[in-house]
N, C-alpha and C. Protein backbone atom coordinates (compact mmCIF):
# COMPACT_ATOMS: atom_id res chain seq x y z
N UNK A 1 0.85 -1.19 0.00
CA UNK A 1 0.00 0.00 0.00
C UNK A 1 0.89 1.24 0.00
N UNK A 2 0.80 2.25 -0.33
CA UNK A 2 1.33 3.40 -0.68
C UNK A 2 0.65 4.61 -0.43
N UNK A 3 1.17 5.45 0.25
CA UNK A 3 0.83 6.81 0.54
C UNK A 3 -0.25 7.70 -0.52
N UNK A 4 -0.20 7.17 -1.79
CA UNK A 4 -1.00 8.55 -2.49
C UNK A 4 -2.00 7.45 -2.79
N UNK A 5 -2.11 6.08 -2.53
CA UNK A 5 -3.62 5.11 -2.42
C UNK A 5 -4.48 5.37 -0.98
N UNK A 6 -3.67 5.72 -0.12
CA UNK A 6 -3.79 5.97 0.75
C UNK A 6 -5.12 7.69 0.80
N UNK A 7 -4.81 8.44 0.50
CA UNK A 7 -5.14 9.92 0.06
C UNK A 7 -6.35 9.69 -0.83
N UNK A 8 -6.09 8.88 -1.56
CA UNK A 8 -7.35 8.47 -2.28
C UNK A 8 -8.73 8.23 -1.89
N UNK A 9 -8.97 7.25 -0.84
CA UNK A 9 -9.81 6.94 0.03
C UNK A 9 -10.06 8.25 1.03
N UNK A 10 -8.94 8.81 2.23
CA UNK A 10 -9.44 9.42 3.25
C UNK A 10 -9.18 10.58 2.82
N UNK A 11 -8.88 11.00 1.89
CA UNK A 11 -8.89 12.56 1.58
C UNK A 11 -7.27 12.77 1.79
N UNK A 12 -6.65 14.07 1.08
CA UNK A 12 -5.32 14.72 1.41
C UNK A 12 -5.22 15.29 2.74
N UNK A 13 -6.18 15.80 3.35
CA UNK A 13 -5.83 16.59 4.99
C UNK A 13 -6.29 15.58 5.68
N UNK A 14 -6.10 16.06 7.13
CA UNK A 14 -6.80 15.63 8.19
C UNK A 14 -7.97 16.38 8.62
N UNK A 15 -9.28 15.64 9.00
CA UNK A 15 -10.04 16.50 9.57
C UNK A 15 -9.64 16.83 11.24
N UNK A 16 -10.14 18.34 11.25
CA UNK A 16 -9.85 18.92 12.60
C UNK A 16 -10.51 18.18 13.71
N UNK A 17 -9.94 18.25 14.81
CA UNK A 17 -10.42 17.42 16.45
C UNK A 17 -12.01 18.14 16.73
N UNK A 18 -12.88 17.87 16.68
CA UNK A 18 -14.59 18.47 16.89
C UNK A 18 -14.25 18.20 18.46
N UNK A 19 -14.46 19.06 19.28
CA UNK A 19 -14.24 19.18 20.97
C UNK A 19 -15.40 19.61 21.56
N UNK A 20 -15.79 19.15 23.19
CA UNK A 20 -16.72 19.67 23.53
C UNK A 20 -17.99 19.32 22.82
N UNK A 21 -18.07 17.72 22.07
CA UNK A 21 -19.14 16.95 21.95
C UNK A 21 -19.86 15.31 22.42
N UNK A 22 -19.40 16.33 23.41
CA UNK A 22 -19.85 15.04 24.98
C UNK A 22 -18.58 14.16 24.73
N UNK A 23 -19.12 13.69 26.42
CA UNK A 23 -17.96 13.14 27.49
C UNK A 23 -17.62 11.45 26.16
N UNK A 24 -18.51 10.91 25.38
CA UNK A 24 -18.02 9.88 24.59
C UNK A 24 -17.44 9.92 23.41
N UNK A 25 -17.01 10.98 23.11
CA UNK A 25 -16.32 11.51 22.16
C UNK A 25 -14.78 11.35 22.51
N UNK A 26 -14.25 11.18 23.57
CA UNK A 26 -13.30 11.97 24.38
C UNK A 26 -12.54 12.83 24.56
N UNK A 27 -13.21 14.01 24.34
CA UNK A 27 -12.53 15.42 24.07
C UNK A 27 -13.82 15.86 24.19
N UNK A 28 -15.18 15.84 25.51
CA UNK A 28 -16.02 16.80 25.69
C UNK A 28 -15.75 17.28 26.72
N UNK A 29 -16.61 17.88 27.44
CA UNK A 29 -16.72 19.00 28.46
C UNK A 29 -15.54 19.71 28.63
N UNK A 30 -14.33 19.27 29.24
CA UNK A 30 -12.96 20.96 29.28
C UNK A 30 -12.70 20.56 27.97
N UNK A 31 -12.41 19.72 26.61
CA UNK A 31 -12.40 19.48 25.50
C UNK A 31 -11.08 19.55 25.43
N UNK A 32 -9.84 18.88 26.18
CA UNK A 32 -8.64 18.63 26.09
C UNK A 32 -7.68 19.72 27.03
N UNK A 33 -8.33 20.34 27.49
CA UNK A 33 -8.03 21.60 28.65
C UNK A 33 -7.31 21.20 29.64
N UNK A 34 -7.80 20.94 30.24
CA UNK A 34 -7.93 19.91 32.03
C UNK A 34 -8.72 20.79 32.75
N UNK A 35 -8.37 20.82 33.66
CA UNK A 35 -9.35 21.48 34.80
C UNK A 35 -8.68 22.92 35.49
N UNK A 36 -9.39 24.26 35.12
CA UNK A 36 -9.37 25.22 35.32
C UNK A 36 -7.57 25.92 35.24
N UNK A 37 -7.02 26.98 35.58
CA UNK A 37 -5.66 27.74 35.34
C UNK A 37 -5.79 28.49 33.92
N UNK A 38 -4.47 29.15 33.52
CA UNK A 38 -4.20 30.01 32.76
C UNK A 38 -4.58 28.75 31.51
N UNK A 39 -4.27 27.74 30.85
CA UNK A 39 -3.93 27.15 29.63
C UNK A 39 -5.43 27.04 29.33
N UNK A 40 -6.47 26.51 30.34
CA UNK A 40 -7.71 26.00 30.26
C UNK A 40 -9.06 28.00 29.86
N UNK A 41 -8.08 28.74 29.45
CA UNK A 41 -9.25 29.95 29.56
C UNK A 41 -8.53 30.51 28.09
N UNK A 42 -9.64 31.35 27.46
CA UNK A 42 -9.59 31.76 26.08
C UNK A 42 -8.54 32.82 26.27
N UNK A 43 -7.43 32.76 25.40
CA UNK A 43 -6.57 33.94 24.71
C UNK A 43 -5.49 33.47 25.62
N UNK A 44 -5.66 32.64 26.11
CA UNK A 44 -4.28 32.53 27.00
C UNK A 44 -2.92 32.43 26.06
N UNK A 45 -1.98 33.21 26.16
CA UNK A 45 -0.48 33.25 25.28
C UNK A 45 1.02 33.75 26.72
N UNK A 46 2.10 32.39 26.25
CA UNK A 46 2.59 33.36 27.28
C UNK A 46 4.19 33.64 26.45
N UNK A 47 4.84 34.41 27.22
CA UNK A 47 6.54 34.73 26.47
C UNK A 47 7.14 33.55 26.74
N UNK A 48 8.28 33.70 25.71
CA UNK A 48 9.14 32.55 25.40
C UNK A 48 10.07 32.26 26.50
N UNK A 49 10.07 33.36 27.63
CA UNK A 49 10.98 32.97 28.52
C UNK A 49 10.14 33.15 29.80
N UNK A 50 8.69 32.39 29.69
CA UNK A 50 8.11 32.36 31.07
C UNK A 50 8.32 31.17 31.72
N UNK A 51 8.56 31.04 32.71
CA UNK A 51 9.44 29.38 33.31
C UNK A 51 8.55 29.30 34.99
N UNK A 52 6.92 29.81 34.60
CA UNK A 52 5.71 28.95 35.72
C UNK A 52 5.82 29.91 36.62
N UNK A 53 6.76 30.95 36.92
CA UNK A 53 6.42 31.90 37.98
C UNK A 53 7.73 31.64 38.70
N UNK A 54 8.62 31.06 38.67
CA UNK A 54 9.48 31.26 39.22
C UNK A 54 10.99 32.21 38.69
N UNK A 55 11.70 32.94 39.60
CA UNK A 55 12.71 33.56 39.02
C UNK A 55 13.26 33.37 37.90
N UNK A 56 13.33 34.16 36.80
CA UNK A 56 13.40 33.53 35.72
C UNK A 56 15.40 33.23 35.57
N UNK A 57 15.56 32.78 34.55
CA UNK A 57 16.73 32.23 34.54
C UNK A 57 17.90 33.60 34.26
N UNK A 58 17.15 34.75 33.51
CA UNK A 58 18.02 35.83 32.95
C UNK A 58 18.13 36.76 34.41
N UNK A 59 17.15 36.79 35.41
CA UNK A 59 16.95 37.23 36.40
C UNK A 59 18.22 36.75 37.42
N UNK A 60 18.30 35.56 37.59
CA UNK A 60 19.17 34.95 38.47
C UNK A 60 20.70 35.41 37.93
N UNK A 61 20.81 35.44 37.40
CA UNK A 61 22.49 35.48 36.45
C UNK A 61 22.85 37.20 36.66
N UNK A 62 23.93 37.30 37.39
CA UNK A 62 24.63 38.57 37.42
C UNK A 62 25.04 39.10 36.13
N UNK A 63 24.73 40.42 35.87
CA UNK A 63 24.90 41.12 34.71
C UNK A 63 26.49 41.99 34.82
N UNK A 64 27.35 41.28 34.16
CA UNK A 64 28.77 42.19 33.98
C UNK A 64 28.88 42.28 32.61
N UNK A 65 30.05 43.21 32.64
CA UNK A 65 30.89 43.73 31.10
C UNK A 65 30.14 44.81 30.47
N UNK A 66 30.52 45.18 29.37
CA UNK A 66 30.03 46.18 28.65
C UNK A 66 29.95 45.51 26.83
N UNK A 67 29.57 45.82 26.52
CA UNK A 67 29.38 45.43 25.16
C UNK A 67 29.42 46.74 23.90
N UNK A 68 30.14 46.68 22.53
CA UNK A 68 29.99 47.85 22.29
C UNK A 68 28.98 47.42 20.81
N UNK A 69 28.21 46.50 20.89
CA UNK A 69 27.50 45.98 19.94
C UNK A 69 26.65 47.15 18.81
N UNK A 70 26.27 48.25 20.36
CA UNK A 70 25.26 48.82 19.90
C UNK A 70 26.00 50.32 19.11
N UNK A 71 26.92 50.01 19.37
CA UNK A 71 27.95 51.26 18.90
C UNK A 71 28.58 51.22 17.42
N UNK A 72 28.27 50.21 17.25
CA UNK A 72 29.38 49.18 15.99
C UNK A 72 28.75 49.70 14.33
N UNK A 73 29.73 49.79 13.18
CA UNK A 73 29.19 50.83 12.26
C UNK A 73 28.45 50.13 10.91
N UNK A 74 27.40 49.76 10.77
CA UNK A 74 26.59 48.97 9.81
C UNK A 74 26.65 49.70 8.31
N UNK A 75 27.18 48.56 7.65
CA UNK A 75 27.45 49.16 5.92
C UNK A 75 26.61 47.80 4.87
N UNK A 76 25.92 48.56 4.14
CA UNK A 76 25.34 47.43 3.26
C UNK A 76 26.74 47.35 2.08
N UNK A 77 26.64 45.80 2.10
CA UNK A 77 27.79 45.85 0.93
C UNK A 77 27.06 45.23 -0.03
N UNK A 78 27.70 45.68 -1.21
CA UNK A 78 27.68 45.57 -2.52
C UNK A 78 28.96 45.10 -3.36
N UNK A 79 28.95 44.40 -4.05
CA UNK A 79 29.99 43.84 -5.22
C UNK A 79 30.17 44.55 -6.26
N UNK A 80 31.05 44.07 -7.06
CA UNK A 80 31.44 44.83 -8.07
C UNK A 80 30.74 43.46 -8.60
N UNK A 81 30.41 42.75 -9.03
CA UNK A 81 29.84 42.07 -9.72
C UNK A 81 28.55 42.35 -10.61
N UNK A 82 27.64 42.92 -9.05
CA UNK A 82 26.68 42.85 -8.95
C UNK A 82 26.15 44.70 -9.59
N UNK A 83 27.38 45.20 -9.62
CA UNK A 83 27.19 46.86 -10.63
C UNK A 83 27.02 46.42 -11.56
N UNK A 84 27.57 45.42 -12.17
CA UNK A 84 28.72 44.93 -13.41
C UNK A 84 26.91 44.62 -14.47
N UNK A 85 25.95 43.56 -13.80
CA UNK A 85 25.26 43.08 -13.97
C UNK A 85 23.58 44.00 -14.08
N UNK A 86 23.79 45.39 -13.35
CA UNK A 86 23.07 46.24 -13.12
C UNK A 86 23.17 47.45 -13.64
N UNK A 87 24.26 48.28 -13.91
CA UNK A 87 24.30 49.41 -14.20
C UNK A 87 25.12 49.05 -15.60
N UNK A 88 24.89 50.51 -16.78
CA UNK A 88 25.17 50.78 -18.40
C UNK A 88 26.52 51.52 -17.92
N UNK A 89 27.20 51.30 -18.95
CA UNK A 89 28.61 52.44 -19.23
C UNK A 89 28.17 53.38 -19.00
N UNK A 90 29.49 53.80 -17.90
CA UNK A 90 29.28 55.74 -18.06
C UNK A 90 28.37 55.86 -16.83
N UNK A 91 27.82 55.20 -16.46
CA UNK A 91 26.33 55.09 -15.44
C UNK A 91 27.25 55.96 -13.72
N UNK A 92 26.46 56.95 -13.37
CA UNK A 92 27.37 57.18 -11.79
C UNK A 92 26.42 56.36 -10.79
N UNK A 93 26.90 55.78 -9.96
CA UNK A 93 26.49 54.78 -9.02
C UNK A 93 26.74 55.57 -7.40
N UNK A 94 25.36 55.59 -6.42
CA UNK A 94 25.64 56.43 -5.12
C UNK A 94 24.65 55.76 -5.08
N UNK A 95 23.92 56.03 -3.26
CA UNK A 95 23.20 55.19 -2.31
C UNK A 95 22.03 55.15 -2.95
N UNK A 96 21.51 56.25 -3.69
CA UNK A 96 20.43 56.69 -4.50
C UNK A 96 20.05 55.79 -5.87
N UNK A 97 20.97 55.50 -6.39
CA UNK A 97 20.90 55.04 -7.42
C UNK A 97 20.97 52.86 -6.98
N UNK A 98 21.65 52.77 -6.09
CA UNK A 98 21.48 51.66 -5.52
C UNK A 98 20.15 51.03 -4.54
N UNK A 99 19.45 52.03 -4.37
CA UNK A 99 18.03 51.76 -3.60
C UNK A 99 16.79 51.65 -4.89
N UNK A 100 17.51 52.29 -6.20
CA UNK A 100 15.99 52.26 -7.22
C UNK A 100 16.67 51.16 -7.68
N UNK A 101 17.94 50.55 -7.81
CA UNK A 101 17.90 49.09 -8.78
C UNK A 101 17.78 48.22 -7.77
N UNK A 102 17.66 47.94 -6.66
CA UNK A 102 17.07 47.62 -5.55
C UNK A 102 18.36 46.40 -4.87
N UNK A 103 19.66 47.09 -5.06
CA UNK A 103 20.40 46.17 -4.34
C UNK A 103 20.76 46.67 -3.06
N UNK A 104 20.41 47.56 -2.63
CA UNK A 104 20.22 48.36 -1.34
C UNK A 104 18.75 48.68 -0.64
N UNK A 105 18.34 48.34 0.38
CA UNK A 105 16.64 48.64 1.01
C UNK A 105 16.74 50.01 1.09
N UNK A 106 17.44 50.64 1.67
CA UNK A 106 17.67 52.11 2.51
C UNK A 106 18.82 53.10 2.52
N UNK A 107 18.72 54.47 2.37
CA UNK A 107 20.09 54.93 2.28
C UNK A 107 20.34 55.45 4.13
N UNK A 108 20.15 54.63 4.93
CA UNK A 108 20.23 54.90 6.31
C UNK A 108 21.65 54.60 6.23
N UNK A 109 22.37 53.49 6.17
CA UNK A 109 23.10 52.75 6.40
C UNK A 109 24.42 53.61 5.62
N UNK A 110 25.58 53.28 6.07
CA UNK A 110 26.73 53.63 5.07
C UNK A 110 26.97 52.10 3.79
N UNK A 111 27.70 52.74 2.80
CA UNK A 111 27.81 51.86 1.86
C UNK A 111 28.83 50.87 1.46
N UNK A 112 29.75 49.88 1.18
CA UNK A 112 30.62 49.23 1.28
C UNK A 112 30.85 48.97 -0.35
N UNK A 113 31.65 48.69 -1.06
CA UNK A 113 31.62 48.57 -2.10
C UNK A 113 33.21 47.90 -2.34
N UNK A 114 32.73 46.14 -2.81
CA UNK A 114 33.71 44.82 -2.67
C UNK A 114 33.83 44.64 -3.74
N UNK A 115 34.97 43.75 -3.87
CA UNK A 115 35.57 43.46 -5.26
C UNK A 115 35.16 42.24 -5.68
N UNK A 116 34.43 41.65 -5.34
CA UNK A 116 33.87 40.00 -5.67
C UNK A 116 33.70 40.32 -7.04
N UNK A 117 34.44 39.22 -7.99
CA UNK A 117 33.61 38.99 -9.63
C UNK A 117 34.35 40.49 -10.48
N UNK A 118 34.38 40.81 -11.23
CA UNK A 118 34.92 40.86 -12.56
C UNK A 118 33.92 42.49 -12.93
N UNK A 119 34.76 43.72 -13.48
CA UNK A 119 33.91 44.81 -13.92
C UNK A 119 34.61 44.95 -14.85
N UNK A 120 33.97 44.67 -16.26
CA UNK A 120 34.42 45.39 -17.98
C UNK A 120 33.68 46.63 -18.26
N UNK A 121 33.02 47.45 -17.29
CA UNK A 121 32.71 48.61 -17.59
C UNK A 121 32.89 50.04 -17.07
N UNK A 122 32.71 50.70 -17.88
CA UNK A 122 33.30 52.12 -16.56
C UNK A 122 32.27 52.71 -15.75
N UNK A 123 32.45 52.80 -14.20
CA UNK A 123 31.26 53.12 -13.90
C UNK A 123 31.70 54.34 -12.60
N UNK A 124 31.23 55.23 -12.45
CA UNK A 124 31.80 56.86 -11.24
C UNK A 124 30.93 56.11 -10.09
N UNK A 125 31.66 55.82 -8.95
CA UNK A 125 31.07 55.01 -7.95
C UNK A 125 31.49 55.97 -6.52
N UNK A 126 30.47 56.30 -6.28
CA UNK A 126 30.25 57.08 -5.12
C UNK A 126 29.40 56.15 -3.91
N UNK A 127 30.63 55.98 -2.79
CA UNK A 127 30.10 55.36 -1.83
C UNK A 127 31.28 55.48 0.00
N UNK A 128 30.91 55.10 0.78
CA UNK A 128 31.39 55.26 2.02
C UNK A 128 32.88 55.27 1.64
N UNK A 129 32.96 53.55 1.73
CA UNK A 129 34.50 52.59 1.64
C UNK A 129 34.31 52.16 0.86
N UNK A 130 35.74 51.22 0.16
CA UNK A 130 36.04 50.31 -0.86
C UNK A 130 37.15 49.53 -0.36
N UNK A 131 37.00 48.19 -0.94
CA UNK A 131 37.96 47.09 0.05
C UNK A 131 39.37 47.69 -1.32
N UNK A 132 40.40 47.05 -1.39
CA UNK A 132 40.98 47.33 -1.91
C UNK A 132 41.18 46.89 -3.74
N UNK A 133 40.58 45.71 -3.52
CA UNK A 133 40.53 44.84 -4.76
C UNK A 133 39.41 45.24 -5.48
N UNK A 134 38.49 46.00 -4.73
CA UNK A 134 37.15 46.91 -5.61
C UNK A 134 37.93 48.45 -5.74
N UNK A 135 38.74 48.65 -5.96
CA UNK A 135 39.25 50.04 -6.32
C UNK A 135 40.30 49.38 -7.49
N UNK A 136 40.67 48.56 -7.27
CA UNK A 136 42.02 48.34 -8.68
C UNK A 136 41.06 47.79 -10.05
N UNK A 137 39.85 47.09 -9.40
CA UNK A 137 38.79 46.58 -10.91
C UNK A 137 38.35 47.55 -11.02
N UNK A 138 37.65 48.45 -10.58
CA UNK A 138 36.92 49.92 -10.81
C UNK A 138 38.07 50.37 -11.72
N UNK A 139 39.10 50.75 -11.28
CA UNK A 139 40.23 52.15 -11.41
C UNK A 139 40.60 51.30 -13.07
N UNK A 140 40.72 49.77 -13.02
CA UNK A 140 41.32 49.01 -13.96
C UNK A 140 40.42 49.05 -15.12
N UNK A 141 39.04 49.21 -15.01
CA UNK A 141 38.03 49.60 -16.19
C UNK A 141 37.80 50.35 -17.08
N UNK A 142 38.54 51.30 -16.04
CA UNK A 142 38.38 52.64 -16.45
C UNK A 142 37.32 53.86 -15.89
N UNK A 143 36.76 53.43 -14.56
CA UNK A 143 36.24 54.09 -13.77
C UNK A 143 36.81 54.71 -13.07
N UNK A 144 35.94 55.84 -11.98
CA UNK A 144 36.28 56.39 -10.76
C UNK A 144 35.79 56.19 -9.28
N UNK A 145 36.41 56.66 -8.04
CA UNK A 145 35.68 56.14 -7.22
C UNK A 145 35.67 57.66 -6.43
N UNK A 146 35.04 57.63 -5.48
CA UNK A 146 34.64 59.23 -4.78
C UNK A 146 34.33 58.44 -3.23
N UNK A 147 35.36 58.55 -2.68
CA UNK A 147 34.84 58.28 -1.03
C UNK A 147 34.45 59.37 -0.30
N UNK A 148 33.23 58.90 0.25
CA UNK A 148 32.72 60.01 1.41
C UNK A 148 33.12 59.86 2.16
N UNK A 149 33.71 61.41 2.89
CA UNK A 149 34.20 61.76 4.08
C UNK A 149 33.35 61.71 5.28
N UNK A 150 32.84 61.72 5.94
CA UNK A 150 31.80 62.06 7.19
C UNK A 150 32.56 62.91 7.77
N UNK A 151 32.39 63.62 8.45
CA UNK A 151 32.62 64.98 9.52
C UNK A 151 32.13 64.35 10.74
N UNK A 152 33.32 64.40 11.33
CA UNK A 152 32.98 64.04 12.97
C UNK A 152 32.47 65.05 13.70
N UNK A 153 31.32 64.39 14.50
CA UNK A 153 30.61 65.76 15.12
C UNK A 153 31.85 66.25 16.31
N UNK A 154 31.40 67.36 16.57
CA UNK A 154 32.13 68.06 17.97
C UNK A 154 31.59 68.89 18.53
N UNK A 155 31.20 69.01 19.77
CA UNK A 155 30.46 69.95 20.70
C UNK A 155 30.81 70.51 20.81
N UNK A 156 30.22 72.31 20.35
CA UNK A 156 30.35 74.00 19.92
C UNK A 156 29.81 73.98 21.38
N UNK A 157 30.76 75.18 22.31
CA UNK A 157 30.14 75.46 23.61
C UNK A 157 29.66 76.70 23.39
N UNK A 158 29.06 77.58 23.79
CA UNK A 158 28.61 79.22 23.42
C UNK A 158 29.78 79.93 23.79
N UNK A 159 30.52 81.07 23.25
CA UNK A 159 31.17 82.12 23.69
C UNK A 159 30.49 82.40 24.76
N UNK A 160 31.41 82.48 25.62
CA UNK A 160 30.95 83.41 27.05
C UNK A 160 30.48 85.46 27.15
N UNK A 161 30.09 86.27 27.49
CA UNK A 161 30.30 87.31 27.20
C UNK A 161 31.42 87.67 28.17
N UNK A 162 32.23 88.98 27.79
CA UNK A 162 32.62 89.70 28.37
C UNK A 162 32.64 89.71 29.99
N UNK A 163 31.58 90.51 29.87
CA UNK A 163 30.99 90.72 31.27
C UNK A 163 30.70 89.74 32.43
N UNK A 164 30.52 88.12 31.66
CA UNK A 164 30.37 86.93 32.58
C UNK A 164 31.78 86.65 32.99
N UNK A 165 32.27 86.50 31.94
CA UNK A 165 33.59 86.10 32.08
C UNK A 165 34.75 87.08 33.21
N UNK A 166 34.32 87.91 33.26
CA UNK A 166 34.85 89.19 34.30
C UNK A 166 34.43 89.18 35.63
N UNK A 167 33.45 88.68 35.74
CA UNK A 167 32.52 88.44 37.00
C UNK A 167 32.65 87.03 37.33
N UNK A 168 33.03 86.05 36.71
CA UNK A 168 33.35 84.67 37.17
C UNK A 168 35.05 85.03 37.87
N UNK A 169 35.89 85.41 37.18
CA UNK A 169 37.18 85.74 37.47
C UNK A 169 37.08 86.18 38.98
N UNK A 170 36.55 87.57 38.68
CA UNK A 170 36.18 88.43 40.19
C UNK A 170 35.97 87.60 41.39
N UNK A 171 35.03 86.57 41.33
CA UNK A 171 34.00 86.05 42.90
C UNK A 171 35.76 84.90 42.88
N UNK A 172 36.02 84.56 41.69
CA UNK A 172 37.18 83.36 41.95
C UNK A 172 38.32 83.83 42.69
N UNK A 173 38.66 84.88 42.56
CA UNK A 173 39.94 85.38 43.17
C UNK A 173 39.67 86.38 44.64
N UNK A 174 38.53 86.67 45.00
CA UNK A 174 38.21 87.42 45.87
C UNK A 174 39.00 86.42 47.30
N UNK A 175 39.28 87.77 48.13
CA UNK A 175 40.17 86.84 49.62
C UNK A 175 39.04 86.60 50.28
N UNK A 176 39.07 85.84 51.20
CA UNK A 176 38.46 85.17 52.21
C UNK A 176 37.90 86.43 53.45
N UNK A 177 39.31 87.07 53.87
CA UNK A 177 38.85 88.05 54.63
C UNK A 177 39.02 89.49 54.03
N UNK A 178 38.31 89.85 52.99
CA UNK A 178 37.16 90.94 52.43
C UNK A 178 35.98 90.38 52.69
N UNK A 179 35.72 89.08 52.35
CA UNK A 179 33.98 88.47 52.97
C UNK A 179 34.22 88.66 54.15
N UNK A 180 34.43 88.47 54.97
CA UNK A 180 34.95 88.38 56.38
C UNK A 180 34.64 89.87 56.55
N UNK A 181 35.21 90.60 56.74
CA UNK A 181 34.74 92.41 56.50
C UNK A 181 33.56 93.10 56.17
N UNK A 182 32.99 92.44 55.27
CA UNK A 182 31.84 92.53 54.62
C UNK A 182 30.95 91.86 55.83
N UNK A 183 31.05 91.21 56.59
CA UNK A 183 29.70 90.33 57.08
C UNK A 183 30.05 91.12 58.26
């Protein structure tokens, strides 16, 4: 006997469990529930790390170190292959132009641009970085490449005026006993 003789007779699916049609069925009254708690009542859902009410396991475990995960600098990369296969001679290539041929989702990200695979065409490639072996096939085609600089931010404090700055000096250098005199 064989599986698709099989299908023939009882159908391709299974029919679903009918519950809660009496106790000779066996699956009536709680209809596979058991008897009363959270599992046995409608909508009940719980998280993947609920472990019955007791301290959970991430709870118990001392939290050390630092991590700089969240600091770390995310670049969509791209191939030279994959220009090679997408963009015409002459074509300039930037984050813009890589989000409408859709080998990029977003221009959030900085851009990476690798030498994987082979470029016979010339193409002005504007992007973050380039590994090194994607600048000698570019440059070797007869293309150009344009790396963006970023500008590191730096915190501008306000000029002080004059007058603050004269009056901070003043209270700093004043003697002890002139207050003293004064009171």
């Amino acid at each position: 006997m064989m599986i698709h003789e099989i299908t023939e007779k009882t159908g391709k699916y299974k029919l679903r469990k009918r519950v809660g049609r009496g106790h000779g069925s066996g699956s009536g009254k709680t209809c596979g529930r058991g008897h009363k708690g959270a599992r046995s009542r409608a909508g009940f859902s719980r998280r993947p790390s609920f472990e019955g009410g007791q301290t959970p396991f991430f709870r118990r475990i001392p939290k050390r170190g630092f991590t700089n995960a969240d600091f770390r600098i995310v670049y969509h990369i791209v191939n030279v292959s994959s220009l090679q296969d997408r963009f015409e001679t002459g074509a300039t290539v930037d984050a813009l132009a890589l989000v409408k041929i859709g080998l990029i989702n977003n221009c959030n990200n900085l851009v990476k641009v690798l030498g994987e695979g082979d470029l016979n065409i010339i193409l002005h490639i504007t992007a973050d970085k380039f590994s090194a072996s994607a600048v000698k096939k570019i440059e070797a085609a007869g293309g150009s490449i344009t790396v963006i600089k970023k500008k590191k931010w730096v915190r501008t404090y306000p000029a002080k005026s004059k007058a603050k700055a004269a009056l901070s000096v003043s209270i700093a250098t004043k003697k002890p006993e002139e207050e003293e005199s004064k009171g």
